[in-house]
C-alpha atoms as a PDB file:
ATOM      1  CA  UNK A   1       0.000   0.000   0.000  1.00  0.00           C
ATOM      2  CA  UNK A   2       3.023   2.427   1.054  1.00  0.00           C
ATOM      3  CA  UNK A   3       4.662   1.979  -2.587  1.00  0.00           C
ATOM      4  CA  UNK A   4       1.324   2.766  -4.369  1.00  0.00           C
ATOM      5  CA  UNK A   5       0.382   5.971  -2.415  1.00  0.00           C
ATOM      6  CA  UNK A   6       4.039   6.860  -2.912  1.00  0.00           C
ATOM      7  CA  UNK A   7       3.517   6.493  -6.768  1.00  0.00           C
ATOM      8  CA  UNK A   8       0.042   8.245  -6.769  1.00  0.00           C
ATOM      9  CA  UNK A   9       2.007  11.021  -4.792  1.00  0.00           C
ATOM     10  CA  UNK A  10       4.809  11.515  -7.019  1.00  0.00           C
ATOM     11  CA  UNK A  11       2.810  11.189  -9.937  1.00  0.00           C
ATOM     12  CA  UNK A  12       0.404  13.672  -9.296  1.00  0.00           C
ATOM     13  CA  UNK A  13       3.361  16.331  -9.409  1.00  0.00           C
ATOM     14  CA  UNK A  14       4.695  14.543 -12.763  1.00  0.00           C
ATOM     15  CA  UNK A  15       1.407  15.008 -14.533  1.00  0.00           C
ATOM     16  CA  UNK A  16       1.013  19.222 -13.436  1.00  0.00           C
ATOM     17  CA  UNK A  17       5.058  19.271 -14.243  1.00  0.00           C
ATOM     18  CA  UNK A  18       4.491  17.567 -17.565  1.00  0.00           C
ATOM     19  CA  UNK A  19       1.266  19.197 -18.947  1.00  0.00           C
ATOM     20  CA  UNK A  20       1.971  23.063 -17.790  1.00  0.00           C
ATOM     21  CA  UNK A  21       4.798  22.281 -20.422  1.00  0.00           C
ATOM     22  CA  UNK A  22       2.963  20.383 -22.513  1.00  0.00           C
ATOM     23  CA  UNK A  23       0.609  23.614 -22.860  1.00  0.00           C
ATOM     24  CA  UNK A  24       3.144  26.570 -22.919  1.00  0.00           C
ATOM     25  CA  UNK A  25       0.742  28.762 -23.803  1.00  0.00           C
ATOM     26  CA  UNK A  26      -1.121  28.352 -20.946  1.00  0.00           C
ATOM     27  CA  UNK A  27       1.240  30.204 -18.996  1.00  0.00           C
ATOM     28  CA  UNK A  28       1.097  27.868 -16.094  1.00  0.00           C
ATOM     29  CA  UNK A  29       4.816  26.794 -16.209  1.00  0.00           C
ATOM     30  CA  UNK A  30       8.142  29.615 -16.347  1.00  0.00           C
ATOM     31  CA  UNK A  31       9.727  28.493 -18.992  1.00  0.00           C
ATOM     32  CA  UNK A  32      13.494  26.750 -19.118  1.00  0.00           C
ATOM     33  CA  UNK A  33      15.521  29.888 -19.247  1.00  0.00           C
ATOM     34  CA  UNK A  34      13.221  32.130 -16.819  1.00  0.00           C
ATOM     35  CA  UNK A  35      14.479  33.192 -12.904  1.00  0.00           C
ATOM     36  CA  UNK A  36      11.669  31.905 -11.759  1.00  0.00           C
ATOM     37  CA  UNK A  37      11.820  28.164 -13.704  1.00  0.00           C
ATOM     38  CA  UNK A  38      13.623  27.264 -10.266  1.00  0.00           C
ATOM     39  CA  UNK A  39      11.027  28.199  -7.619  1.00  0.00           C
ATOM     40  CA  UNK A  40       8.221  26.539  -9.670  1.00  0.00           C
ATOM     41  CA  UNK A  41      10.593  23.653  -9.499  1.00  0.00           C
ATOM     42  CA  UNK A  42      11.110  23.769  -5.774  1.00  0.00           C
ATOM     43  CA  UNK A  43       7.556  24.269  -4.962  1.00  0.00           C
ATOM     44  CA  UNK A  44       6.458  21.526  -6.947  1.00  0.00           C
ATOM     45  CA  UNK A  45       8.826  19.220  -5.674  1.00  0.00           C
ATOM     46  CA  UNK A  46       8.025  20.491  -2.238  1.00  0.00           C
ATOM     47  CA  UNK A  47       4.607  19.482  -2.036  1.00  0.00           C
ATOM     48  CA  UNK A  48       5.506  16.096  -2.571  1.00  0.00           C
ATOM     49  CA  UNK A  49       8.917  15.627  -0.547  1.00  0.00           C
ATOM     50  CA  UNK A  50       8.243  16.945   2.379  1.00  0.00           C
ATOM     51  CA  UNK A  51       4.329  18.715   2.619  1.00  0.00           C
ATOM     52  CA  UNK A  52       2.379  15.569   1.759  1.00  0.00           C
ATOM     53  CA  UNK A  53       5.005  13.318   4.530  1.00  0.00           C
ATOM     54  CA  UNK A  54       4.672  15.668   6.930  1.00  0.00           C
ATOM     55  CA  UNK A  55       0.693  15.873   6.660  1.00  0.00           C
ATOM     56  CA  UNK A  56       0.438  12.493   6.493  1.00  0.00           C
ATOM     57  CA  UNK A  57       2.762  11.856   9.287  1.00  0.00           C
ATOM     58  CA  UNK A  58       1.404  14.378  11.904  1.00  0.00           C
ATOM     59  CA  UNK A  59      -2.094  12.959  11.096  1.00  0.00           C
ATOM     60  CA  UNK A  60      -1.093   9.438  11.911  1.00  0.00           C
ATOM     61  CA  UNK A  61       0.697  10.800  14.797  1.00  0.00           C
ATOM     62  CA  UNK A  62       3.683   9.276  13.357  1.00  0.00           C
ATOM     63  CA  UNK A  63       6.995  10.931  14.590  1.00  0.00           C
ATOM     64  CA  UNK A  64       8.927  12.210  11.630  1.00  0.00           C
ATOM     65  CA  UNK A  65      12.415  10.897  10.888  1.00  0.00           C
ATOM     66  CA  UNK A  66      15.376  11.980  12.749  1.00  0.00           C
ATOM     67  CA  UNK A  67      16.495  15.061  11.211  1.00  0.00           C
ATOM     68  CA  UNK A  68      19.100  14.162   9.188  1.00  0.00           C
ATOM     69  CA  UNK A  69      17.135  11.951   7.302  1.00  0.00           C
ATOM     70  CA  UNK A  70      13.747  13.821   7.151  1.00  0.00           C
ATOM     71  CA  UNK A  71      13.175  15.676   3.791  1.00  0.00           C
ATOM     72  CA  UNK A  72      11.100  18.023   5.890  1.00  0.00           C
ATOM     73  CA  UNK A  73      12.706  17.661   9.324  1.00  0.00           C
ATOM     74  CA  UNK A  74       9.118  18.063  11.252  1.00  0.00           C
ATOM     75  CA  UNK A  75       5.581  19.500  10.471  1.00  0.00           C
ATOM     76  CA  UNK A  76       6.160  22.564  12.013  1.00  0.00           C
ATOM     77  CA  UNK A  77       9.673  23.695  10.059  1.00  0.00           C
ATOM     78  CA  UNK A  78       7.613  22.549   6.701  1.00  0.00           C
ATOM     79  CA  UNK A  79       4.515  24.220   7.666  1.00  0.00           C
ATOM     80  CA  UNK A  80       6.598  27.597   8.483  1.00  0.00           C
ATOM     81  CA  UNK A  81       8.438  27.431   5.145  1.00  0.00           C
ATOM     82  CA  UNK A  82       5.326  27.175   3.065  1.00  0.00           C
ATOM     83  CA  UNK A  83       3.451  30.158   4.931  1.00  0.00           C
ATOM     84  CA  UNK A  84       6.302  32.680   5.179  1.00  0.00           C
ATOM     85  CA  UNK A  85       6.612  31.826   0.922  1.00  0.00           C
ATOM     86  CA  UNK A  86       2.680  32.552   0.725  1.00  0.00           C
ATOM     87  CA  UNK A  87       3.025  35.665   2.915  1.00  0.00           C
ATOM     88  CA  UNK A  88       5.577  36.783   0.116  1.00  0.00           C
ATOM     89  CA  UNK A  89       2.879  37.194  -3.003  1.00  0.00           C
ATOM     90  CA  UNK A  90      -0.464  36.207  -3.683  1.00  0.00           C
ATOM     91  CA  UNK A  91       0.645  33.031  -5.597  1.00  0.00           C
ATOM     92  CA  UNK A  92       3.814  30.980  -4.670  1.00  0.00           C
ATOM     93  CA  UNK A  93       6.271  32.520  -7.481  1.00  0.00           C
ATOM     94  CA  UNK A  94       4.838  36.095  -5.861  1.00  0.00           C
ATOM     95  CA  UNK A  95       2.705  37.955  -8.645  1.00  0.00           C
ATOM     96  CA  UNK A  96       2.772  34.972 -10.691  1.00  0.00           C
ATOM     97  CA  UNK A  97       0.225  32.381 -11.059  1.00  0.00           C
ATOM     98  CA  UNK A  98       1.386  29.014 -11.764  1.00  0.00           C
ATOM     99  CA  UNK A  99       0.655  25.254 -11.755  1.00  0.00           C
ATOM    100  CA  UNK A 100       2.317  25.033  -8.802  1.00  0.00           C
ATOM    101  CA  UNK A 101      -0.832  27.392  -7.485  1.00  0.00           C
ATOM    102  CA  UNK A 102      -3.227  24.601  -9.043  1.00  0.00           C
ATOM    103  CA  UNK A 103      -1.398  22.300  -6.879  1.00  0.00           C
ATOM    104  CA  UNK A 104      -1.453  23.767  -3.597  1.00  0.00           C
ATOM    105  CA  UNK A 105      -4.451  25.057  -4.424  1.00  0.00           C
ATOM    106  CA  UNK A 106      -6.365  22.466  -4.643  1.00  0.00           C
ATOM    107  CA  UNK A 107      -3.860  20.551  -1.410  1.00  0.00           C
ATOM    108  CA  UNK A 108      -4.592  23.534   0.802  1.00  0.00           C
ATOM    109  CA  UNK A 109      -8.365  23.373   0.236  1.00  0.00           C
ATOM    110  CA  UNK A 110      -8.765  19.874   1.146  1.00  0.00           C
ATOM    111  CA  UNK A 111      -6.076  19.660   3.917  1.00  0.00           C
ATOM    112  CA  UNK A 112      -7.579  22.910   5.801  1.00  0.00           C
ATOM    113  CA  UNK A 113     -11.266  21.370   4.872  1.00  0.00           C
ATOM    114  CA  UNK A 114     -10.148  17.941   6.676  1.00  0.00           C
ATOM    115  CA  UNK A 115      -8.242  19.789   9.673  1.00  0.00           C
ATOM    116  CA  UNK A 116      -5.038  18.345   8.777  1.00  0.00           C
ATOM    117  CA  UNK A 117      -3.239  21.762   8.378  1.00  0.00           C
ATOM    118  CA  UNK A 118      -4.117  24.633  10.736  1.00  0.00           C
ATOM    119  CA  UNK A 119      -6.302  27.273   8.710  1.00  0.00           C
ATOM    120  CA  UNK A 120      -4.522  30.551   9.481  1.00  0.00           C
ATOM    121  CA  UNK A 121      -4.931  33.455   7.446  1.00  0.00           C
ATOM    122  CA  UNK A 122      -2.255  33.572   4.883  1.00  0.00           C
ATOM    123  CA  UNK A 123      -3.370  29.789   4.237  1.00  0.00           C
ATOM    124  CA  UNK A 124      -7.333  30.861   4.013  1.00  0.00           C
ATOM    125  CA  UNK A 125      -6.564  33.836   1.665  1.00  0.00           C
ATOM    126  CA  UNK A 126      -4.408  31.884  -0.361  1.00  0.00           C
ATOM    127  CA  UNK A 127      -6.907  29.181  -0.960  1.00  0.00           C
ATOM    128  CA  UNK A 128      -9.818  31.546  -1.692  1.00  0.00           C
ATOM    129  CA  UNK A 129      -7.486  33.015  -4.443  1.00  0.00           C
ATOM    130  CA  UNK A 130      -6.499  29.940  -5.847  1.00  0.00           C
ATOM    131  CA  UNK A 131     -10.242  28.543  -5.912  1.00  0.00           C
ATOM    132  CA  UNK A 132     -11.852  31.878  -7.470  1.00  0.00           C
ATOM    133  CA  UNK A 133     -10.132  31.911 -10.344  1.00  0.00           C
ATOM    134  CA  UNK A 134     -12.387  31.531 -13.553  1.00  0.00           C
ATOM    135  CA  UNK A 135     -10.835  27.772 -14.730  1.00  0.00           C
ATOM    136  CA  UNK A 136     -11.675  26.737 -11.295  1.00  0.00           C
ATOM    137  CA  UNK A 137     -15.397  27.686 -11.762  1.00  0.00           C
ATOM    138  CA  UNK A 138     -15.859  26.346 -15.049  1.00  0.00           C
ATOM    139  CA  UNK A 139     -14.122  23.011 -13.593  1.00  0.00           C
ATOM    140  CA  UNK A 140     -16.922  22.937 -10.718  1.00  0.00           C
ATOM    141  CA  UNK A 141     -19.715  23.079 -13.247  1.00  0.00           C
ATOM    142  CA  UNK A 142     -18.382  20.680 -15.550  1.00  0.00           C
ATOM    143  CA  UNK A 143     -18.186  18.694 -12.251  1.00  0.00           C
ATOM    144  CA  UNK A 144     -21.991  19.429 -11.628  1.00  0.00           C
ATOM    145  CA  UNK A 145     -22.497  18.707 -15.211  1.00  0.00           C
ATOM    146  CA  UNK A 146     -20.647  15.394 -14.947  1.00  0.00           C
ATOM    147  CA  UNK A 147     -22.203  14.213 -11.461  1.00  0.00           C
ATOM    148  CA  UNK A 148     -25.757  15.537 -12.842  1.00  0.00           C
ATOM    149  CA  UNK A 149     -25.381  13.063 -15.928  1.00  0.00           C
ATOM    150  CA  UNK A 150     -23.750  10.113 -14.188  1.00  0.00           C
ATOM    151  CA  UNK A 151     -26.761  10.420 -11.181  1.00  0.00           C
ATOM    152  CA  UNK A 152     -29.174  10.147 -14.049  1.00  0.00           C
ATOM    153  CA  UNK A 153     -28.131   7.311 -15.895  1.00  0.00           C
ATOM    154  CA  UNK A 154     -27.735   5.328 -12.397  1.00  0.00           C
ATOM    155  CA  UNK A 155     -31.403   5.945 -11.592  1.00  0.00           C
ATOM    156  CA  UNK A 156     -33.097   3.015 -12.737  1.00  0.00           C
ATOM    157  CA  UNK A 157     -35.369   3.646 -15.665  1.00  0.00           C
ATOM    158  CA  UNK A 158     -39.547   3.535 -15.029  1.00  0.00           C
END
């Protein structure tokens, strides 16, 4: 079970990593050359190595591992790091909006919605700017749409 939610984890940030470039134009990834191609990098990478672990760990009241093994050392240093970058900008790469945004967007909504990560300010503002963006309301009603049709054609016909 550990070595499939281990590839579902690291995975996840392939597939954002691989289509923002994919889709260039979308904007959603700096490209090769750009000062900021490293901090999308990190941040991606981030959320995997060492947010997801320490969530995970601190919710199964598992004690991290000792520090000079830990990718994150404990939930606390990891949970400091990410807020003091989201106190920087609006977005994670400052004024820019990225995948990485999608990301931890869509991490910090369900961690804070769960109580797995504590729901202070700069992580409450951040996800209400990540989640009103336009792409993520025409996402929810395709959702709608989707869960609509799929309700529908499980009803048993009269």
């Amino acid at each position: 079970m550990t070595n499939l939610l281990n590839f579902a984890h690291t995975t996840q940030v392939a597939i954002f990593l691989y289509l923002a470039d994919l889709f260039p134009e979308a904007g959603l990834a700096p490209p090769i050359r750009d000062p900021l191609r490293g901090p999308y990098l990190r941040w991606m990478v981030f959320y995997a190595a060492c947010f997801e672990p320490a969530v995970i760990d601190r919710s199964t009241q598992k004690d991290p591992a000792p520090l000079s093994m830990s990718p994150y050392a404990d939930f606390d240093t990891m949970f400091k790091t990410l807020t003091g970058q989201l106190a920087k900008g609006p977005y994670l790469l400052g004024e820019r909006f990225s995948a990485a945004d999608v990301l931890w967007g869509g991490a910090l909504t369900w961690t804070t919605m769960f109580k797995l990560v504590p729901e202070l300010p700069v992580i409450t503002s951040y996800v209400q700017r990540a989640g009103a963006r336009p792409a993520v309301a025409r996402v929810k009603a395709k959702d709608a749409e989707l869960a609509a049709a799929h309700e529908a054609a499980a009803r048993p016909s009269a």
